[in-house]
PDB file of N, CA and C in Angstrom:
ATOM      1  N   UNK A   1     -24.359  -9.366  -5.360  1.00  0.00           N
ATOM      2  CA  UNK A   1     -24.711 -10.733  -5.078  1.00  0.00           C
ATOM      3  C   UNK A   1     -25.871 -10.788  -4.090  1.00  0.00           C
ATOM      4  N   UNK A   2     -25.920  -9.865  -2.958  1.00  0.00           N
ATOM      5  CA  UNK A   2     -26.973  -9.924  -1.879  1.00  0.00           C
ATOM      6  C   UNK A   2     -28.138  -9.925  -2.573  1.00  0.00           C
ATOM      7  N   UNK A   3     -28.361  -8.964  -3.729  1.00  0.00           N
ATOM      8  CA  UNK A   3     -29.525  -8.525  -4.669  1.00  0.00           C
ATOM      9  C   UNK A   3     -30.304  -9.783  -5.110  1.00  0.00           C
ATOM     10  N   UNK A   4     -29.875 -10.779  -5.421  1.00  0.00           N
ATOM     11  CA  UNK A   4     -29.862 -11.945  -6.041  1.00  0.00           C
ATOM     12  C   UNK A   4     -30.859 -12.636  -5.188  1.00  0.00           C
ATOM     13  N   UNK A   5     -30.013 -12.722  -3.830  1.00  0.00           N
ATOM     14  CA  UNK A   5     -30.383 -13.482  -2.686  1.00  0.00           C
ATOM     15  C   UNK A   5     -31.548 -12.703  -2.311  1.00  0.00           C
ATOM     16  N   UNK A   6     -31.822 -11.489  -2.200  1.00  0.00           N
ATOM     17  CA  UNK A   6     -32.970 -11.123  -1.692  1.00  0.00           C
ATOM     18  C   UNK A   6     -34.020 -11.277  -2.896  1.00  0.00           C
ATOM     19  N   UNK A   7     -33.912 -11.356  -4.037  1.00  0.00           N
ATOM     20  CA  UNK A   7     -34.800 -11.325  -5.014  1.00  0.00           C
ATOM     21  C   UNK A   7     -35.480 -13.203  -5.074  1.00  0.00           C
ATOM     22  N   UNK A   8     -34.163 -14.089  -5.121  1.00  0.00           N
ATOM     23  CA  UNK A   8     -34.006 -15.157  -4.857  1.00  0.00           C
ATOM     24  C   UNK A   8     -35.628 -15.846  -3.616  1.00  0.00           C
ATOM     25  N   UNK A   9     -34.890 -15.341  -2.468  1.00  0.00           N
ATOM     26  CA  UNK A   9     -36.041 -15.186  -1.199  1.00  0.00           C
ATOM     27  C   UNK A   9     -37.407 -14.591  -1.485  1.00  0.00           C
ATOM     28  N   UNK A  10     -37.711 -13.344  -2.050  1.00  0.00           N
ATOM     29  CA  UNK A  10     -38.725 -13.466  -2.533  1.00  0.00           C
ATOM     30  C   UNK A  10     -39.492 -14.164  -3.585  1.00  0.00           C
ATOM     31  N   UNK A  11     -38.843 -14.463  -4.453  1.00  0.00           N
ATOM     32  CA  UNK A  11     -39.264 -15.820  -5.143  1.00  0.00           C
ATOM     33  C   UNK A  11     -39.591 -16.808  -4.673  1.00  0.00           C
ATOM     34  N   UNK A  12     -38.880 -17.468  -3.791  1.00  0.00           N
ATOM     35  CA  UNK A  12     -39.392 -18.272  -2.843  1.00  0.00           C
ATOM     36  C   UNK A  12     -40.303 -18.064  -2.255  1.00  0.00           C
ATOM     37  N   UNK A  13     -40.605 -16.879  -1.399  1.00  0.00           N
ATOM     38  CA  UNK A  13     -41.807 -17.014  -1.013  1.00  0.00           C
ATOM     39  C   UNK A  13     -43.029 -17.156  -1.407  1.00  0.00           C
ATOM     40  N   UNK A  14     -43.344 -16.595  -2.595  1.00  0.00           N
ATOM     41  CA  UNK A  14     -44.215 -16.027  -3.760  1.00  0.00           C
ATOM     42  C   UNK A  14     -44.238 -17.558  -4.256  1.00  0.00           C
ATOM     43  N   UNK A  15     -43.522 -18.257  -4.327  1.00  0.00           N
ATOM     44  CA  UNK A  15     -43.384 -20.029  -4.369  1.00  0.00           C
ATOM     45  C   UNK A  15     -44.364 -21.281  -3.944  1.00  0.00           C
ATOM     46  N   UNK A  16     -44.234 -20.677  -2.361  1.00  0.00           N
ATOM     47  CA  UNK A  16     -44.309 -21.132  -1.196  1.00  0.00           C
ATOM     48  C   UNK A  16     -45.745 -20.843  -1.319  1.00  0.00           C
ATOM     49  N   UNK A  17     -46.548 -19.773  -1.205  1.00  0.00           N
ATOM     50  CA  UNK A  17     -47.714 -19.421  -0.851  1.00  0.00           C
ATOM     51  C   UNK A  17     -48.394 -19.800  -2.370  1.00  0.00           C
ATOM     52  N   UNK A  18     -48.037 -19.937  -3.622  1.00  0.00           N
ATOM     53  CA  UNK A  18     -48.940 -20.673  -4.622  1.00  0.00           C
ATOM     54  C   UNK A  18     -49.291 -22.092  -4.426  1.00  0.00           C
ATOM     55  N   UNK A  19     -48.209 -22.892  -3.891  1.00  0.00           N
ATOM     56  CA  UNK A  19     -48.043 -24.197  -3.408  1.00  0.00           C
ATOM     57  C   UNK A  19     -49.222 -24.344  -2.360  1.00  0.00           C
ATOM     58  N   UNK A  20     -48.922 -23.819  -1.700  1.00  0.00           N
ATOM     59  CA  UNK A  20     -49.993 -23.387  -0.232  1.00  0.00           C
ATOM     60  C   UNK A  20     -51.308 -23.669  -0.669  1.00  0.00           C
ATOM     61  N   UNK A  21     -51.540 -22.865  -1.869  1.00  0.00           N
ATOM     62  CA  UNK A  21     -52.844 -22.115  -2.252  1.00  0.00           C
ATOM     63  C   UNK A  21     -53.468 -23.318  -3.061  1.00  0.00           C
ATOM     64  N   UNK A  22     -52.819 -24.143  -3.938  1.00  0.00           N
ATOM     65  CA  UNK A  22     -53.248 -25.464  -4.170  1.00  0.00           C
ATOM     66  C   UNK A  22     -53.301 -26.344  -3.350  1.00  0.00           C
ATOM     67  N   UNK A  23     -53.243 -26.403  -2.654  1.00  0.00           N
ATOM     68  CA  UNK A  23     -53.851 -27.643  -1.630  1.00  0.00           C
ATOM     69  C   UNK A  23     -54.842 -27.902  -1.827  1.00  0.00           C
ATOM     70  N   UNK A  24     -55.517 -29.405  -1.309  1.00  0.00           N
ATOM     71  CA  UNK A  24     -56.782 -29.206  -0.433  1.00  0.00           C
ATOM     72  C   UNK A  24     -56.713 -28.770   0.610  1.00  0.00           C
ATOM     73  N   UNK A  25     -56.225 -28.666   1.442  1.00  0.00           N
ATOM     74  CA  UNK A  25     -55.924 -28.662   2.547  1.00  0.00           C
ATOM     75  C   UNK A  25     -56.608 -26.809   2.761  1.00  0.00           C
ATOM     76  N   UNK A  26     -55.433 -26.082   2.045  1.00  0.00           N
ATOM     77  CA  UNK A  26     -55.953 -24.616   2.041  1.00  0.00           C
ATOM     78  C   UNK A  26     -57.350 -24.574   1.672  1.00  0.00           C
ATOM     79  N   UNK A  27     -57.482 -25.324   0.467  1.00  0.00           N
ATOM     80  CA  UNK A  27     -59.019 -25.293  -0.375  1.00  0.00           C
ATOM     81  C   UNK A  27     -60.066 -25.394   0.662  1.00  0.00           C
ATOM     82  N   UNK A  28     -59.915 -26.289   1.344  1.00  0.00           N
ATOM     83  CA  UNK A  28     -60.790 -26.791   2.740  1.00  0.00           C
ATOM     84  C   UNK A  28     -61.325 -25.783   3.812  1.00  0.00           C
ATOM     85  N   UNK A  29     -60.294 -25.102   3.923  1.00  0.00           N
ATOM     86  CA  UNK A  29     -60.397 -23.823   5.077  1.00  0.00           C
ATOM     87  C   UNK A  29     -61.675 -23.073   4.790  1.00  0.00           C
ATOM     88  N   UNK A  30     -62.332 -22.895   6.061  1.00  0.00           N
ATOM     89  CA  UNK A  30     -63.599 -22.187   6.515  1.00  0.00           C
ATOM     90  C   UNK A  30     -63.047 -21.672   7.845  1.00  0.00           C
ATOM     91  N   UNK A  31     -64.172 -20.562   7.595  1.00  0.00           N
ATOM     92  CA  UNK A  31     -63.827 -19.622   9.145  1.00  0.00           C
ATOM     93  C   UNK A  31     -62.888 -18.943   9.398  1.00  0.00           C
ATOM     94  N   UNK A  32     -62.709 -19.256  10.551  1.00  0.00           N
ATOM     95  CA  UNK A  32     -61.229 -18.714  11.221  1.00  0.00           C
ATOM     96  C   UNK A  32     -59.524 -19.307  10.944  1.00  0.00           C
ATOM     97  N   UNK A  33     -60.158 -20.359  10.876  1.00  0.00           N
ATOM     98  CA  UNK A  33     -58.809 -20.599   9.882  1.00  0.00           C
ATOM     99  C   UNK A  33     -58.389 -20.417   8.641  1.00  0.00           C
ATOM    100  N   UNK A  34     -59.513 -20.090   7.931  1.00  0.00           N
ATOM    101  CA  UNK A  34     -59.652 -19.576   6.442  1.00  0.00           C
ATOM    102  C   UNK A  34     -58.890 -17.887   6.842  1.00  0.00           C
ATOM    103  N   UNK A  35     -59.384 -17.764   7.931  1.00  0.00           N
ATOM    104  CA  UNK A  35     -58.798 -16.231   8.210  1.00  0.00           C
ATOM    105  C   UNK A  35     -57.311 -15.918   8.501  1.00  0.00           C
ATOM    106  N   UNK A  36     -57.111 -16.837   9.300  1.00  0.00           N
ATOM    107  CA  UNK A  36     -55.589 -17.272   9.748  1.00  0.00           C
ATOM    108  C   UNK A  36     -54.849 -17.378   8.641  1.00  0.00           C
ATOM    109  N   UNK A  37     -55.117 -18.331   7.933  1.00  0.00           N
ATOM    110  CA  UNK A  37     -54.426 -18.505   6.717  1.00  0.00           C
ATOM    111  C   UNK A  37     -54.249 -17.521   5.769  1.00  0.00           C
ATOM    112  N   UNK A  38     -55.581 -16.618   5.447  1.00  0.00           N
ATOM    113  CA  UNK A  38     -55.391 -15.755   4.704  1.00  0.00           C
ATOM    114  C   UNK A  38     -54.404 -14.667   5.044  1.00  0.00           C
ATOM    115  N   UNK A  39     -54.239 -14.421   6.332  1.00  0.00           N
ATOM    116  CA  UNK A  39     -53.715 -13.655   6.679  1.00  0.00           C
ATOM    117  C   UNK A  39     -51.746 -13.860   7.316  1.00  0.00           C
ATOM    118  N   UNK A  40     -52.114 -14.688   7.070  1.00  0.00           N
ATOM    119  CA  UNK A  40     -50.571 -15.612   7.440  1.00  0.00           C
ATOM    120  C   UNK A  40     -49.936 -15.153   5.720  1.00  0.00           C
ATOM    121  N   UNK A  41     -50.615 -15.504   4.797  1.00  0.00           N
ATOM    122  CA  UNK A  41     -50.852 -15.367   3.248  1.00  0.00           C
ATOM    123  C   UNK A  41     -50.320 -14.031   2.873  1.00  0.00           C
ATOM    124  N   UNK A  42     -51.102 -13.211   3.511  1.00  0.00           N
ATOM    125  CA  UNK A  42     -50.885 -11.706   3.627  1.00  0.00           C
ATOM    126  C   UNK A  42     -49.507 -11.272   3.961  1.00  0.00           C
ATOM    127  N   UNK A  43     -49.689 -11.912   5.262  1.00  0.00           N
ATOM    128  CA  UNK A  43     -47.996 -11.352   5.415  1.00  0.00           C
ATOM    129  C   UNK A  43     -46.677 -11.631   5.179  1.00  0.00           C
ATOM    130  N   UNK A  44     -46.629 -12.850   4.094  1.00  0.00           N
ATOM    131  CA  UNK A  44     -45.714 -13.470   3.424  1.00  0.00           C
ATOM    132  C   UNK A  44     -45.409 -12.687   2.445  1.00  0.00           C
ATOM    133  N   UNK A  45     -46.619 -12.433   1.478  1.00  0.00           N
ATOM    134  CA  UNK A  45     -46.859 -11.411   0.368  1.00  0.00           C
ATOM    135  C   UNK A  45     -46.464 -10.084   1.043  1.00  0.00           C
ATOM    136  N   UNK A  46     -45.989  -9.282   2.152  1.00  0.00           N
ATOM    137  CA  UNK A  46     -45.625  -8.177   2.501  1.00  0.00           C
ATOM    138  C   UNK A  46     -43.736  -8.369   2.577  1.00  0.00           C
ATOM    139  N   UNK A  47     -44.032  -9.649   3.222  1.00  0.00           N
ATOM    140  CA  UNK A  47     -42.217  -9.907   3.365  1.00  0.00           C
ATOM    141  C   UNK A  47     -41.399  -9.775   2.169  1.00  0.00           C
ATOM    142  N   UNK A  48     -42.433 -10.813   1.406  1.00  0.00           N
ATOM    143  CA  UNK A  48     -41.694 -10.949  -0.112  1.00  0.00           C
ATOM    144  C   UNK A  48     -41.735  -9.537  -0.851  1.00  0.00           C
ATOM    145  N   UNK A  49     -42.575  -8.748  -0.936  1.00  0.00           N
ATOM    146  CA  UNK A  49     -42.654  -7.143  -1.550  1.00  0.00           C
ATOM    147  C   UNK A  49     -41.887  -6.312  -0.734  1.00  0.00           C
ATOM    148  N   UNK A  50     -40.932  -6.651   0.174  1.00  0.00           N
ATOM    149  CA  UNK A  50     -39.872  -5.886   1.318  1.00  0.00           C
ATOM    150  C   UNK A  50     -39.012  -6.088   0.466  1.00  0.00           C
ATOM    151  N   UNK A  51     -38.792  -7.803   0.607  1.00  0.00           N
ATOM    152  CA  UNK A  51     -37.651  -8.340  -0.139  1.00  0.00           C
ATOM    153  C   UNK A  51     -37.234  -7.813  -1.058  1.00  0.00           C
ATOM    154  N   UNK A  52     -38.025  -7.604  -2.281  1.00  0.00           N
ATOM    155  CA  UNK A  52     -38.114  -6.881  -3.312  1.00  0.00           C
ATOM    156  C   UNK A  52     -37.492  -5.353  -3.493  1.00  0.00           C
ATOM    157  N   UNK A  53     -38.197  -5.073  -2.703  1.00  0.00           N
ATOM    158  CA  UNK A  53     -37.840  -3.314  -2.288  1.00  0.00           C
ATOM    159  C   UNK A  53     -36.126  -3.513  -2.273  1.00  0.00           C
ATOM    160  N   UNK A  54     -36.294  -4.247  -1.593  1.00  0.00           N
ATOM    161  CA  UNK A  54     -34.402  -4.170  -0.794  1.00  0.00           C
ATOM    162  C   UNK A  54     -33.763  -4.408  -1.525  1.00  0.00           C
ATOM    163  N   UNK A  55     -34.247  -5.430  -2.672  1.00  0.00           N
ATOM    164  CA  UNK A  55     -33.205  -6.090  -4.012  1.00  0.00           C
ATOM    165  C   UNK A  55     -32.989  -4.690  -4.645  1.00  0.00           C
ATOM    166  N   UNK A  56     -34.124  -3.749  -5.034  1.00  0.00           N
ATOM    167  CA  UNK A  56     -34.003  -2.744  -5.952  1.00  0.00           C
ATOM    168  C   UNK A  56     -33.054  -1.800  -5.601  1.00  0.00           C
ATOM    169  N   UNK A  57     -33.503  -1.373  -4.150  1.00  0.00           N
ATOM    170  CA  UNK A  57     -32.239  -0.285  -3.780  1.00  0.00           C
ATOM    171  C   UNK A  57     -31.236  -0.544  -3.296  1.00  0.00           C
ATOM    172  N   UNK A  58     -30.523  -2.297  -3.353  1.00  0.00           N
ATOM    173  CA  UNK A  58     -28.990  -2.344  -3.320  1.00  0.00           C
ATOM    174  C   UNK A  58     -28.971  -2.556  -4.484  1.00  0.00           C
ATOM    175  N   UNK A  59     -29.648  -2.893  -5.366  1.00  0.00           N
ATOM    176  CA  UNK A  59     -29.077  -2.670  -6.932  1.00  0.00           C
ATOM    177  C   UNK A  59     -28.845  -1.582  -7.713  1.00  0.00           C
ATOM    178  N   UNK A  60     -29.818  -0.163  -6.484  1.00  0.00           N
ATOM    179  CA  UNK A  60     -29.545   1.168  -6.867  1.00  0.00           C
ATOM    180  C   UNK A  60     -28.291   1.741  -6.203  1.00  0.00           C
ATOM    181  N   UNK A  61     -28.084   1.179  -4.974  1.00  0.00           N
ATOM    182  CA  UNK A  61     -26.743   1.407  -4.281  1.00  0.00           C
ATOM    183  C   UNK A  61     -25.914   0.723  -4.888  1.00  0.00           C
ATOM    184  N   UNK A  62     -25.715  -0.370  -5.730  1.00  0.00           N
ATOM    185  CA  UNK A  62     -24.594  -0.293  -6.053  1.00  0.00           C
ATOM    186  C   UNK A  62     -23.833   0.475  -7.514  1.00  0.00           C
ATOM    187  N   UNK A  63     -25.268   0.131  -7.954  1.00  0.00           N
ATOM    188  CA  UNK A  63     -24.958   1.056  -9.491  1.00  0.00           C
ATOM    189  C   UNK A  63     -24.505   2.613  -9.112  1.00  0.00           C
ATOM    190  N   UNK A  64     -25.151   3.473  -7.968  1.00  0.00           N
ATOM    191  CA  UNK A  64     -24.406   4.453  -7.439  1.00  0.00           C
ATOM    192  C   UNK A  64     -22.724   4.155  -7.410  1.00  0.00           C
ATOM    193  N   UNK A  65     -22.632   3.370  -6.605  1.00  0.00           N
ATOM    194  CA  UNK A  65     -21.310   2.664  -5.915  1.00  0.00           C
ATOM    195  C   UNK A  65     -20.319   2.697  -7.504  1.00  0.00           C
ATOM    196  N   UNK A  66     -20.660   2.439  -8.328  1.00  0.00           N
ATOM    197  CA  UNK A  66     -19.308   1.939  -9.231  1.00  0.00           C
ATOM    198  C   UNK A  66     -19.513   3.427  -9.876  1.00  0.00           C
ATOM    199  N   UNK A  67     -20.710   4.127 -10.123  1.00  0.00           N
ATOM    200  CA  UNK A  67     -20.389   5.795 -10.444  1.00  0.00           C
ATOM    201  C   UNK A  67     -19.172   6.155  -9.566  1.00  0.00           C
ATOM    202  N   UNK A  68     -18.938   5.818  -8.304  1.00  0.00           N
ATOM    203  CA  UNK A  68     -18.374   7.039  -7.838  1.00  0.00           C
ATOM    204  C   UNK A  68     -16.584   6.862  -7.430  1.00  0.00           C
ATOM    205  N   UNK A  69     -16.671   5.542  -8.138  1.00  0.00           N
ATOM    206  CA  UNK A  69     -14.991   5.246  -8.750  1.00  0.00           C
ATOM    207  C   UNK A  69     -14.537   6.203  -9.909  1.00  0.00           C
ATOM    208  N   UNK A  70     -15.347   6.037 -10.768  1.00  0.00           N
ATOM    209  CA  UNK A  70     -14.626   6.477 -11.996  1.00  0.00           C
ATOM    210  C   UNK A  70     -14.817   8.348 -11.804  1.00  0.00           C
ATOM    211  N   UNK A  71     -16.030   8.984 -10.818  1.00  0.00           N
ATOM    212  CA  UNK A  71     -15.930  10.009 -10.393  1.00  0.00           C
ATOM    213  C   UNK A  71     -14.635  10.411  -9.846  1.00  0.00           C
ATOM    214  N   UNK A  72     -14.208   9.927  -8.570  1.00  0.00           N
ATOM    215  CA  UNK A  72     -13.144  10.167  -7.917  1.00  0.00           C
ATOM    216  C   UNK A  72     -11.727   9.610  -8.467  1.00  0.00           C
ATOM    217  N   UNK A  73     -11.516   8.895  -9.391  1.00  0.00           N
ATOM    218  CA  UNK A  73     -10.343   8.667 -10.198  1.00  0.00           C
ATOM    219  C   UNK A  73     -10.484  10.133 -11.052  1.00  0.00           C
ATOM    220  N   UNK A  74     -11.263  10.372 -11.696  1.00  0.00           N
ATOM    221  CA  UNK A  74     -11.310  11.704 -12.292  1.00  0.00           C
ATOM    222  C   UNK A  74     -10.607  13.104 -11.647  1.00  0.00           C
ATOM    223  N   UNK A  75     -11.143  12.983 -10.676  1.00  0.00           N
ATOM    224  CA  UNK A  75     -10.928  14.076  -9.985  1.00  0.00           C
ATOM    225  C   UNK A  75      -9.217  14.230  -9.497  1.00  0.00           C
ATOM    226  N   UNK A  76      -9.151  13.182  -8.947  1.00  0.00           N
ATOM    227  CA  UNK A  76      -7.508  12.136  -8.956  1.00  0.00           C
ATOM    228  C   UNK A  76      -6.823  12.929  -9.832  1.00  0.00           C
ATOM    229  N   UNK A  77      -6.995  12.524 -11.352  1.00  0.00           N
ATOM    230  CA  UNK A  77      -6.354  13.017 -12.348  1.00  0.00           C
ATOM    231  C   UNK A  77      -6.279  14.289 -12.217  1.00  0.00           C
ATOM    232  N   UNK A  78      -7.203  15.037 -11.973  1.00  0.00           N
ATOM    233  CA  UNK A  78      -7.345  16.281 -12.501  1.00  0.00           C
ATOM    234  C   UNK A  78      -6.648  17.379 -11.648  1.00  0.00           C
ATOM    235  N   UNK A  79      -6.269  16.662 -10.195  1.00  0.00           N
ATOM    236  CA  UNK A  79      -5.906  17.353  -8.994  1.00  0.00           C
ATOM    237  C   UNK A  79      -4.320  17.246  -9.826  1.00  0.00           C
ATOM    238  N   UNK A  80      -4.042  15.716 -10.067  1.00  0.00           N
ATOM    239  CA  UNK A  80      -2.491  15.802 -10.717  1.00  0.00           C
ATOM    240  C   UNK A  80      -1.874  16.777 -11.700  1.00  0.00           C
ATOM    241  N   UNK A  81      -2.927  16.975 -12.658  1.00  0.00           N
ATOM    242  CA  UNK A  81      -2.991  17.717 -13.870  1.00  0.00           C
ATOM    243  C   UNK A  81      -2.532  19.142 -13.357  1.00  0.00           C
ATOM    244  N   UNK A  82      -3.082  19.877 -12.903  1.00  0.00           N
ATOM    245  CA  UNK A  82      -3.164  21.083 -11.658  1.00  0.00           C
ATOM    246  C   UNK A  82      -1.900  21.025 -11.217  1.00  0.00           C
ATOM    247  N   UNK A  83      -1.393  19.703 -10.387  1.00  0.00           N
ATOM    248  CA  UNK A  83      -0.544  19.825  -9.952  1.00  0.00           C
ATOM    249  C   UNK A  83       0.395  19.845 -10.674  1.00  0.00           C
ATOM    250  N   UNK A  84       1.345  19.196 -11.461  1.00  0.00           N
ATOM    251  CA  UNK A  84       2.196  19.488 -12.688  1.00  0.00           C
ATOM    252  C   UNK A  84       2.224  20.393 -13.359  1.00  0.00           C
ATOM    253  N   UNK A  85       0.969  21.225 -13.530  1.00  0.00           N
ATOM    254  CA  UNK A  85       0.649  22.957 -14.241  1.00  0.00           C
ATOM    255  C   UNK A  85       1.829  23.987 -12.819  1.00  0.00           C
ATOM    256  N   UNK A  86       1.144  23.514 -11.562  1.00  0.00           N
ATOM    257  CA  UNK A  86       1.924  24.353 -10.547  1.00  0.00           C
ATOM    258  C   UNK A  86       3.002  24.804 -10.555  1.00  0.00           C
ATOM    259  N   UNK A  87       3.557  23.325 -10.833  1.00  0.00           N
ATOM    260  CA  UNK A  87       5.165  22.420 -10.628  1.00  0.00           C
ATOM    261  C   UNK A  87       6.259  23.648 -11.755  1.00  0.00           C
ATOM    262  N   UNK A  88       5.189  23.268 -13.048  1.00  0.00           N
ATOM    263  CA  UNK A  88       5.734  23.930 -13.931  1.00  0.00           C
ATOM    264  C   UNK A  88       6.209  25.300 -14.044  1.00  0.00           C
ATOM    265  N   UNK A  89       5.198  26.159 -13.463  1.00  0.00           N
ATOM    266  CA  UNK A  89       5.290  27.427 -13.082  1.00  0.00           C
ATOM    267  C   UNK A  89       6.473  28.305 -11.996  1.00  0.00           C
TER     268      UNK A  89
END
């Protein structure tokens, strides 16, 4: 679910700064505030490509995460299996 939310948030931002970018207001900018902005711009576009990052590798942590149920139920079994071979003996 977090995955969502962080992917979610970067969407938003990536949102946010097209909105931005149509203005007049942005359109208008000269100078240093053209700089400001661009760079305010910039680092939205870094947050949101974090965001991103982070969606991918809890979506890689979790797809790990449900491997290592059906790993260790396995093993579960197999310790039992063993064990009842013992029993038997």
């Amino acid at each position: 679910m977090r995955t969502s939310i962080t992917s979610t948030e970067a969407d938003d931002i990536e949102a946010n700064i097209a909105k931005e970018e149509a203005t007049d207001e942005y359109k208008a900018l000269a100078g240093k505030e053209k700089y400001e902005a661009d760079k305010e711009k910039d680092d939205a576009k870094k947050i949101a490509a974090q965001k991103r990052r982070t969606a991918e590798q809890e979506a890689t942590n979790t797809t790990e995460g449900q491997k290592t149920a059906p790993y260790f139920r396995g093993m579960a079994d197999n310790s039992r299996l063993v064990a009842d071979k013992i029993r038997k003996l």
